[in-house]
C-alpha atoms as a PDB file:
ATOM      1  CA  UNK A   1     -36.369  20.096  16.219  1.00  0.00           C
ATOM      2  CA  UNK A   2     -39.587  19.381  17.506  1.00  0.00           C
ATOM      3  CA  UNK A   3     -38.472  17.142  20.211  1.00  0.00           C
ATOM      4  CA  UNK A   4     -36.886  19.612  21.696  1.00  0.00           C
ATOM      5  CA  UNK A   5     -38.149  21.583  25.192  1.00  0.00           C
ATOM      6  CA  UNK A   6     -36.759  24.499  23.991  1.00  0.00           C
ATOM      7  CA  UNK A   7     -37.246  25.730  20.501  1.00  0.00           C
ATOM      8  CA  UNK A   8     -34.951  28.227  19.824  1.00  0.00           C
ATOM      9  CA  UNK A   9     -32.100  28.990  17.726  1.00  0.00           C
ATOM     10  CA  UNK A  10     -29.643  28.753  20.129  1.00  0.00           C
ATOM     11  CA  UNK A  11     -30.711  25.570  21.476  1.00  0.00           C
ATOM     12  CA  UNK A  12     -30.502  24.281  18.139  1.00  0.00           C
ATOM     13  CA  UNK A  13     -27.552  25.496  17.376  1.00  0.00           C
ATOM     14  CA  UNK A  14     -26.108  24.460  20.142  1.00  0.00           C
ATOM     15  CA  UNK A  15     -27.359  20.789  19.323  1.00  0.00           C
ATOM     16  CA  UNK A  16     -25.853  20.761  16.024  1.00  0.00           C
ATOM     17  CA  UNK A  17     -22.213  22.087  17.766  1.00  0.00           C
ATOM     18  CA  UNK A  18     -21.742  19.199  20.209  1.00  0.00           C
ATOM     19  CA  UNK A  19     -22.588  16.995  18.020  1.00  0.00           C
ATOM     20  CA  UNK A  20     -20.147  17.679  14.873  1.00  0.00           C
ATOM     21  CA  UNK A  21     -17.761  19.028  17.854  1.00  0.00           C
ATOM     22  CA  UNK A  22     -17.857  15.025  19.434  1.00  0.00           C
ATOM     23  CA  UNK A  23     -17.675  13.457  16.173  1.00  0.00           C
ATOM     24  CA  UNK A  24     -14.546  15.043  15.148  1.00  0.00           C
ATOM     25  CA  UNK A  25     -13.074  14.664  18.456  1.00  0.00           C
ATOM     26  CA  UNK A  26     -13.583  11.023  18.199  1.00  0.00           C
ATOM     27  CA  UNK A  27     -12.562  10.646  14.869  1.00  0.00           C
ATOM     28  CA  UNK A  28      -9.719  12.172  15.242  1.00  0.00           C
ATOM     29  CA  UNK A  29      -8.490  10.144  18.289  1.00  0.00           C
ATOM     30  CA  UNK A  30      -9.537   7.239  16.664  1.00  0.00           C
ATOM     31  CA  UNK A  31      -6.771   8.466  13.651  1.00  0.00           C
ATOM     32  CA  UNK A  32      -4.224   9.064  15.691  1.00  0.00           C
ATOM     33  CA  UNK A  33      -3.891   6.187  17.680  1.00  0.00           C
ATOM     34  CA  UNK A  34      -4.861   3.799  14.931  1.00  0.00           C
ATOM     35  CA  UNK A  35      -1.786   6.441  12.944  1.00  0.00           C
ATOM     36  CA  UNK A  36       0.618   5.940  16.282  1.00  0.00           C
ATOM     37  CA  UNK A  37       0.096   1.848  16.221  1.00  0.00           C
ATOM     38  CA  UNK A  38      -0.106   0.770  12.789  1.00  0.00           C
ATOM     39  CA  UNK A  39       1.957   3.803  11.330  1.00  0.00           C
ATOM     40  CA  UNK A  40       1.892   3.811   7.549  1.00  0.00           C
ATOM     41  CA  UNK A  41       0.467   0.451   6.944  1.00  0.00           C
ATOM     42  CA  UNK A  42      -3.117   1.447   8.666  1.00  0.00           C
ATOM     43  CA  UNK A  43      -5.424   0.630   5.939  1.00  0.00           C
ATOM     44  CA  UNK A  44      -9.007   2.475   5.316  1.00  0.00           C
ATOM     45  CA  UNK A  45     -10.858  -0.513   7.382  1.00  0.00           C
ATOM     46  CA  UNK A  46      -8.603  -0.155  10.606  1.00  0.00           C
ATOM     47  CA  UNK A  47     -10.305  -3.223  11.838  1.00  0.00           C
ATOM     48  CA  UNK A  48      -7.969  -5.221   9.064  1.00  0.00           C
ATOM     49  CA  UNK A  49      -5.543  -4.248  10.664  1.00  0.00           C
ATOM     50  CA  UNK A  50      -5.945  -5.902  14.138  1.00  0.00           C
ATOM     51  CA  UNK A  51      -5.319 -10.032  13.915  1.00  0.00           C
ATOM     52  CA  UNK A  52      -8.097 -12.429  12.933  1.00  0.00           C
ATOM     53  CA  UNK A  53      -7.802 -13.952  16.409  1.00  0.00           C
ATOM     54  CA  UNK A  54      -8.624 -11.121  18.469  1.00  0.00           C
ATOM     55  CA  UNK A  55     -11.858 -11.984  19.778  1.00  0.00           C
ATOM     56  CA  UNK A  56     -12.363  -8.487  21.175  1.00  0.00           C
ATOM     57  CA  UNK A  57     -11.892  -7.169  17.466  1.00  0.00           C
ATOM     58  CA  UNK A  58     -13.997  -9.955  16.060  1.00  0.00           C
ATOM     59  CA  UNK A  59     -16.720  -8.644  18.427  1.00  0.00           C
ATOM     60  CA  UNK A  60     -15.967  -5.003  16.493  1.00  0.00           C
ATOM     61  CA  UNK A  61     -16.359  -6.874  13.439  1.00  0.00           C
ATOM     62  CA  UNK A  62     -19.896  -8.544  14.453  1.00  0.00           C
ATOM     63  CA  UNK A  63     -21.079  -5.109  15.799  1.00  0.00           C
ATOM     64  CA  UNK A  64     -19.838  -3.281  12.578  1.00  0.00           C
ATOM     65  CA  UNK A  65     -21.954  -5.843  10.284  1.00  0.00           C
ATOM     66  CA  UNK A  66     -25.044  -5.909  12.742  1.00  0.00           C
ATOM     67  CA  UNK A  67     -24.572  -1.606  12.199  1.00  0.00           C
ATOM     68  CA  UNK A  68     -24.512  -2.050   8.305  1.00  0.00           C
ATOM     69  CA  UNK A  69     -27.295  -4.419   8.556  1.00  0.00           C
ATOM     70  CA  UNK A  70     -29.339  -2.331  10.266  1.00  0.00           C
ATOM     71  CA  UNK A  71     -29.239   0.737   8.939  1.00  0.00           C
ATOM     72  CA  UNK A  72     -29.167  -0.648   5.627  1.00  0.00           C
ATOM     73  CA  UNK A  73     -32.867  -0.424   4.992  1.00  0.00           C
ATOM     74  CA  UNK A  74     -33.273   3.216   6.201  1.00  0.00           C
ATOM     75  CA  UNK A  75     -30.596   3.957   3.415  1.00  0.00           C
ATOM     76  CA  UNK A  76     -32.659   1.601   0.920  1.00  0.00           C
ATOM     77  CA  UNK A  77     -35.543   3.904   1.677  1.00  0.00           C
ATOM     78  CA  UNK A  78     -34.019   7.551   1.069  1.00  0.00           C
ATOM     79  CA  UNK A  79     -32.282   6.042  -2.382  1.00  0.00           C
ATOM     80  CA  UNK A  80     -35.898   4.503  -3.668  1.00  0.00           C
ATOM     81  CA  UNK A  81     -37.944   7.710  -2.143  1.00  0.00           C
ATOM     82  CA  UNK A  82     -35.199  10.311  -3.941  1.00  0.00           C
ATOM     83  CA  UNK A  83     -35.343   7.743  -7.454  1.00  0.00           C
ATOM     84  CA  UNK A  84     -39.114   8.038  -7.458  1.00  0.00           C
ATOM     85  CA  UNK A  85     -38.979  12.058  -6.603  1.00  0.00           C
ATOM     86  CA  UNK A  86     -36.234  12.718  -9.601  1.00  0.00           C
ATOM     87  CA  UNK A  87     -37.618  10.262 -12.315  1.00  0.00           C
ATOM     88  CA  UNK A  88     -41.545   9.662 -11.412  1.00  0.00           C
ATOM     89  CA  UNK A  89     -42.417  13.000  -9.856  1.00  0.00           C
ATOM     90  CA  UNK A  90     -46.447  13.273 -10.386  1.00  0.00           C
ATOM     91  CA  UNK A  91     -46.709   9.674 -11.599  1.00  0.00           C
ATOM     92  CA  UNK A  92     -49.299   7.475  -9.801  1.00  0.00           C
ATOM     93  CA  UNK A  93     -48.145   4.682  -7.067  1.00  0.00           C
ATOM     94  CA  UNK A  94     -47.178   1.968  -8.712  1.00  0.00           C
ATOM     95  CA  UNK A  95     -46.131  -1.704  -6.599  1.00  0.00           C
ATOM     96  CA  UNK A  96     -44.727  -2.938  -9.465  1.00  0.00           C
ATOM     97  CA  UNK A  97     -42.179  -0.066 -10.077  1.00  0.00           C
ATOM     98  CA  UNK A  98     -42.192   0.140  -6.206  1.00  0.00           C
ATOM     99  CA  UNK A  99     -40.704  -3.362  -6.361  1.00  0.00           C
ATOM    100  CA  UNK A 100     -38.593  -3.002  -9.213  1.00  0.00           C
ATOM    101  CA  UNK A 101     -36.631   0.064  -7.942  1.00  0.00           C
ATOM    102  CA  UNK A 102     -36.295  -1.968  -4.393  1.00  0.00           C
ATOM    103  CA  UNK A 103     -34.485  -5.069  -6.264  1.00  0.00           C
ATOM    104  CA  UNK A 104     -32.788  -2.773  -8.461  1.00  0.00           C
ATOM    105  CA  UNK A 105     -30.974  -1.192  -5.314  1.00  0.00           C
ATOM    106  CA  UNK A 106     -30.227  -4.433  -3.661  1.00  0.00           C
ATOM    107  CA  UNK A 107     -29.177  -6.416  -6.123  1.00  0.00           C
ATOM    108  CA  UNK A 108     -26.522  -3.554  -7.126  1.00  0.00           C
ATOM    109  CA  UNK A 109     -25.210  -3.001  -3.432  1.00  0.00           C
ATOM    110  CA  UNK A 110     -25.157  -6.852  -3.272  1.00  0.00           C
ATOM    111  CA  UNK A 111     -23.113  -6.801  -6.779  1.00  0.00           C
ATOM    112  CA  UNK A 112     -20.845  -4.143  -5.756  1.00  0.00           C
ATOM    113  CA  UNK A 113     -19.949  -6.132  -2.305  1.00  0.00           C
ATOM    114  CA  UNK A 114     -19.345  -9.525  -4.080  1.00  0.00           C
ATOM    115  CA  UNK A 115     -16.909  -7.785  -6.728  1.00  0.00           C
ATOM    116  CA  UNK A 116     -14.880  -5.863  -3.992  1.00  0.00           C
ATOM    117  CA  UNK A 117     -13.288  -6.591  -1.083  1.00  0.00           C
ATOM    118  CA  UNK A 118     -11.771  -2.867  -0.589  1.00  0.00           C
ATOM    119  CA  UNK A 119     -14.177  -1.535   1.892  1.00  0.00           C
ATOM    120  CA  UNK A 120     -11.010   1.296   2.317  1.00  0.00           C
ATOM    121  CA  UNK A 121     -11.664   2.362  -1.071  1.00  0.00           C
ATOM    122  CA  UNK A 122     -15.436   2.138  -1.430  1.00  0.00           C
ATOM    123  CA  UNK A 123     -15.387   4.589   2.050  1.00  0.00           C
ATOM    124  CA  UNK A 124     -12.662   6.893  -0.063  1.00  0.00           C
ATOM    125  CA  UNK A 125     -15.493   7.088  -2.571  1.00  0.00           C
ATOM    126  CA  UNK A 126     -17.951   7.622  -0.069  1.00  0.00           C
ATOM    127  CA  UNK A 127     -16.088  10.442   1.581  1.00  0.00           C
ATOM    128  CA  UNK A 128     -15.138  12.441  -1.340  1.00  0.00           C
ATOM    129  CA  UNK A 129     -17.912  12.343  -3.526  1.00  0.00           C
ATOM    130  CA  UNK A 130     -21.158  13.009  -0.115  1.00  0.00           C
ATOM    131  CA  UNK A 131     -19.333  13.654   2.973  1.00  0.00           C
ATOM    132  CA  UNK A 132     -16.808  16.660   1.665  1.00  0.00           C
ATOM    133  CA  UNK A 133     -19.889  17.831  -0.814  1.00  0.00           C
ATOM    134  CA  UNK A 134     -22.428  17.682   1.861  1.00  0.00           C
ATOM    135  CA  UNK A 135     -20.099  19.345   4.650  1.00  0.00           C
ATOM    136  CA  UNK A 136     -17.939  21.980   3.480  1.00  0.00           C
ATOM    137  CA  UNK A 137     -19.333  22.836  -0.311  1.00  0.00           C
ATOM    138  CA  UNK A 138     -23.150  22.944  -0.007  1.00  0.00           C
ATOM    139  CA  UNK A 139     -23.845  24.415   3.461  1.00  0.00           C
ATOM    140  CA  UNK A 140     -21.691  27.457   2.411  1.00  0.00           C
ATOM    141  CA  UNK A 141     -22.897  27.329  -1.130  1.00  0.00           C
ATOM    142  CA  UNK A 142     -26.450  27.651  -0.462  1.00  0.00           C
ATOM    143  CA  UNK A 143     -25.686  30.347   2.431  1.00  0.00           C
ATOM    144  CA  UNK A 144     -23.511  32.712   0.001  1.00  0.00           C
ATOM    145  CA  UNK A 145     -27.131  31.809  -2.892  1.00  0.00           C
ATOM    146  CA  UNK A 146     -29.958  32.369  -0.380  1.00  0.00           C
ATOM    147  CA  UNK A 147     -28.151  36.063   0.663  1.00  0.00           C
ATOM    148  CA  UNK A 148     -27.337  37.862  -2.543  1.00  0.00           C
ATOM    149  CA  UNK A 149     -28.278  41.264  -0.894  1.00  0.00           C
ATOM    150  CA  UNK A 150     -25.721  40.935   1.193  1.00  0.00           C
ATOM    151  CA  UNK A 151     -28.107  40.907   4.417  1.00  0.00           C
ATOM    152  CA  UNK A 152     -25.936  38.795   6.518  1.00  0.00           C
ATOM    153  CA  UNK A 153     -22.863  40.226   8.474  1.00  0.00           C
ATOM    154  CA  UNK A 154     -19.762  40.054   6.842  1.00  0.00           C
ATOM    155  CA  UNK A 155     -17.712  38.220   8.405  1.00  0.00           C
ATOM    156  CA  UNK A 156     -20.388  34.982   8.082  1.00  0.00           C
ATOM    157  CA  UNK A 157     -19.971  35.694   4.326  1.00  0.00           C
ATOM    158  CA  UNK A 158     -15.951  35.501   4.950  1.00  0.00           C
ATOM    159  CA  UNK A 159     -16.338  32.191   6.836  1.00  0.00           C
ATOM    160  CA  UNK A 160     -18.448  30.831   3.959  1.00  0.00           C
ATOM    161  CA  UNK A 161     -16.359  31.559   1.337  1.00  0.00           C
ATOM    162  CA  UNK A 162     -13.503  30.003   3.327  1.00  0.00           C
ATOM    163  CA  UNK A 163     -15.451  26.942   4.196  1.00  0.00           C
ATOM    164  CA  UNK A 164     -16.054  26.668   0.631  1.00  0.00           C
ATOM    165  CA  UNK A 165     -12.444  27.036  -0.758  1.00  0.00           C
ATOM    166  CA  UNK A 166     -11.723  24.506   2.098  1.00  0.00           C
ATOM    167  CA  UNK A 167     -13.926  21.725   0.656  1.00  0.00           C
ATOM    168  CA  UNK A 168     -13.119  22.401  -3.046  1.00  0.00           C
ATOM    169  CA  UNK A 169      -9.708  22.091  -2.734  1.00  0.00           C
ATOM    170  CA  UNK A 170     -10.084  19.114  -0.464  1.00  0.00           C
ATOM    171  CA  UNK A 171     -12.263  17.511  -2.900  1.00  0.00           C
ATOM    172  CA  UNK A 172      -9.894  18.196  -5.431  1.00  0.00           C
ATOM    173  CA  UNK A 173      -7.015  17.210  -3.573  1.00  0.00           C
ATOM    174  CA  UNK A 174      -9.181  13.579  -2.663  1.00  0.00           C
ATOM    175  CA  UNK A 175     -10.479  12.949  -6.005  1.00  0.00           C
ATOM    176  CA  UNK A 176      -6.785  12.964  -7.491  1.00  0.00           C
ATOM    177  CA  UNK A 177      -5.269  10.798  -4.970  1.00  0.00           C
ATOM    178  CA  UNK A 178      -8.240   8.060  -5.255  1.00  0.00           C
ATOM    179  CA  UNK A 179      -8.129   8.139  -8.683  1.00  0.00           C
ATOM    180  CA  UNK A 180      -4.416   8.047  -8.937  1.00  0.00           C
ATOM    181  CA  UNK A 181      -4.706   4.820  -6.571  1.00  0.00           C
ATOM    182  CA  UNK A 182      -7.223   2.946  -8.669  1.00  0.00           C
ATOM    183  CA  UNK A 183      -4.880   3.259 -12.070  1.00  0.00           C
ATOM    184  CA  UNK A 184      -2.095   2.418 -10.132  1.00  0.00           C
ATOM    185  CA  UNK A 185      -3.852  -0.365  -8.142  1.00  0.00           C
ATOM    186  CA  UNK A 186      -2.688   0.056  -5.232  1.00  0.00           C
ATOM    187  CA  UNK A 187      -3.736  -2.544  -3.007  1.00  0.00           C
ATOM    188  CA  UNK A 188      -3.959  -2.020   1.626  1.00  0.00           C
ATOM    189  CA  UNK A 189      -1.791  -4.855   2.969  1.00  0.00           C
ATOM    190  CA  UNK A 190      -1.817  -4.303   6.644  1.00  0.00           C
ATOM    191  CA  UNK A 191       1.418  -5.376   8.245  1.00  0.00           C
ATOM    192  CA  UNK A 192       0.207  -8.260   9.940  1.00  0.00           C
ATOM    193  CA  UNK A 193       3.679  -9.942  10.551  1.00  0.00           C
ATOM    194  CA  UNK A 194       2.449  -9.799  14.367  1.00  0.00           C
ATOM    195  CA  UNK A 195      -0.026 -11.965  14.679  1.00  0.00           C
ATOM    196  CA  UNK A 196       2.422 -15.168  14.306  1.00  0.00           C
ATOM    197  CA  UNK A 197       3.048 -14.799  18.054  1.00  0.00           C
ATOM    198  CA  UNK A 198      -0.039 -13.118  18.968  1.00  0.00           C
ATOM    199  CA  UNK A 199      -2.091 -15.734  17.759  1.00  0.00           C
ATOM    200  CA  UNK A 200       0.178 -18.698  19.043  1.00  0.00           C
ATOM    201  CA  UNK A 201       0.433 -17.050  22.794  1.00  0.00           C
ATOM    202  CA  UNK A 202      -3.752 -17.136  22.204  1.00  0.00           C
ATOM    203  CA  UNK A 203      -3.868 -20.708  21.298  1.00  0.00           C
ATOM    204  CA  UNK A 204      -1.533 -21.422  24.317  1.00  0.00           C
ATOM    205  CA  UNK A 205      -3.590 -19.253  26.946  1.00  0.00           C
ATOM    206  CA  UNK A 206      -6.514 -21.532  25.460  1.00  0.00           C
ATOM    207  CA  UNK A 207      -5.217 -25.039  25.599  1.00  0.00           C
ATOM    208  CA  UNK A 208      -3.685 -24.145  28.680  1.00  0.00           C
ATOM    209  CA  UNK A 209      -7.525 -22.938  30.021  1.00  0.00           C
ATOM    210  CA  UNK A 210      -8.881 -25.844  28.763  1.00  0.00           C
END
């Protein structure tokens, strides 16, 4: 907000519009087409779904991993800053619990990877339990708590209450299905049955190249 030229409500607002506005745009394009290609064997990690010999896939893959890589210490941060604030409010700085709460977070993300290889589910769990919470229960939550006089126009307080029902019943409606999957174990298999000849017309186009 204080970057901005022009402070103002609207500006900010406006901000915050084209933003979500874009990302659900591409998100959704990004759904259908991977939806039109792979139909129902599209798996939570589209990029399984392309062949291990794409190299313009592979190159998704490297940028995806230099992305995780990156951000992953910003992430590190807010988890260690909001585990001192909950369990060491008004304690002195300490290194050595500094340290401790560091390794503790690194060596169970580093756990967690090396026991799964469902990145599909561990974004279900993602999804459901922040994104849906943070998106369509909170916002309205705290907007229908911070007016109890009933200040705000009505039809804002309509919108919130629908935003709300929206992301309970979502939340709901995800939590079943993902726990339904892990006690049945259902495992992604993306139909990969066309790489065979992908792959060979690849190798051809390179020995003939070469």
């Amino acid at each position: 907000m204080n970057s901005l030229e022009t402070k103002t409500e609207r500006t900010y607002n406006l901000i915050i519009w084209s933003s979500i506005s874009t990302g659900c745009v591409l998100m959704t394009v990004f759904g259908i087409c991977g939806y039109i290609i792979f139909t129902d064997s599209v798996v939570g990690n589209i990029l399984q779904n392309f062949c291990p010999c794409d190299t313009l896939v592979n190159f998704a893959r490297v940028a995806f991993i230099v992305g995780v890589v990156t951000t992953f210490p910003l992430e590190c941060f807010v988890c260690r800053d909001i585990i001192q604030s909950t369990f060491f409010d008004g304690k002195e700085p300490s290194e050595l619990r500094h340290a401790i709460i560091t390794v503790g977070i690194v060596t169970t993300v580093t756990v967690v990877s090396l026991v799964t290889d469902r990145l599909g589910l561990l974004l279900e769990v993602a999804g459901i339990m922040a994104a849906i919470p943070y998106a369509f229960i909170f916002p309205p939550a705290l907007y229908l708590k911070l007016d109890p006089n009933g200040t705000e126009p009505h039809s804002g307080k309509i919108c919130a209450i629908l935003q709300l029902s929206f992301g309970c019943l979502f939340f709901v409606l995800g939590l079943a299905g993902l726990v339904m999957k892990i006690v049945r174990n259902v495992a992604e298999t993306p139909d990969l049955s066309y790489c065979v000849s992908f792959c060979n017309q690849t190798l051809e186009e390179l020995t003939t190249n070469g």
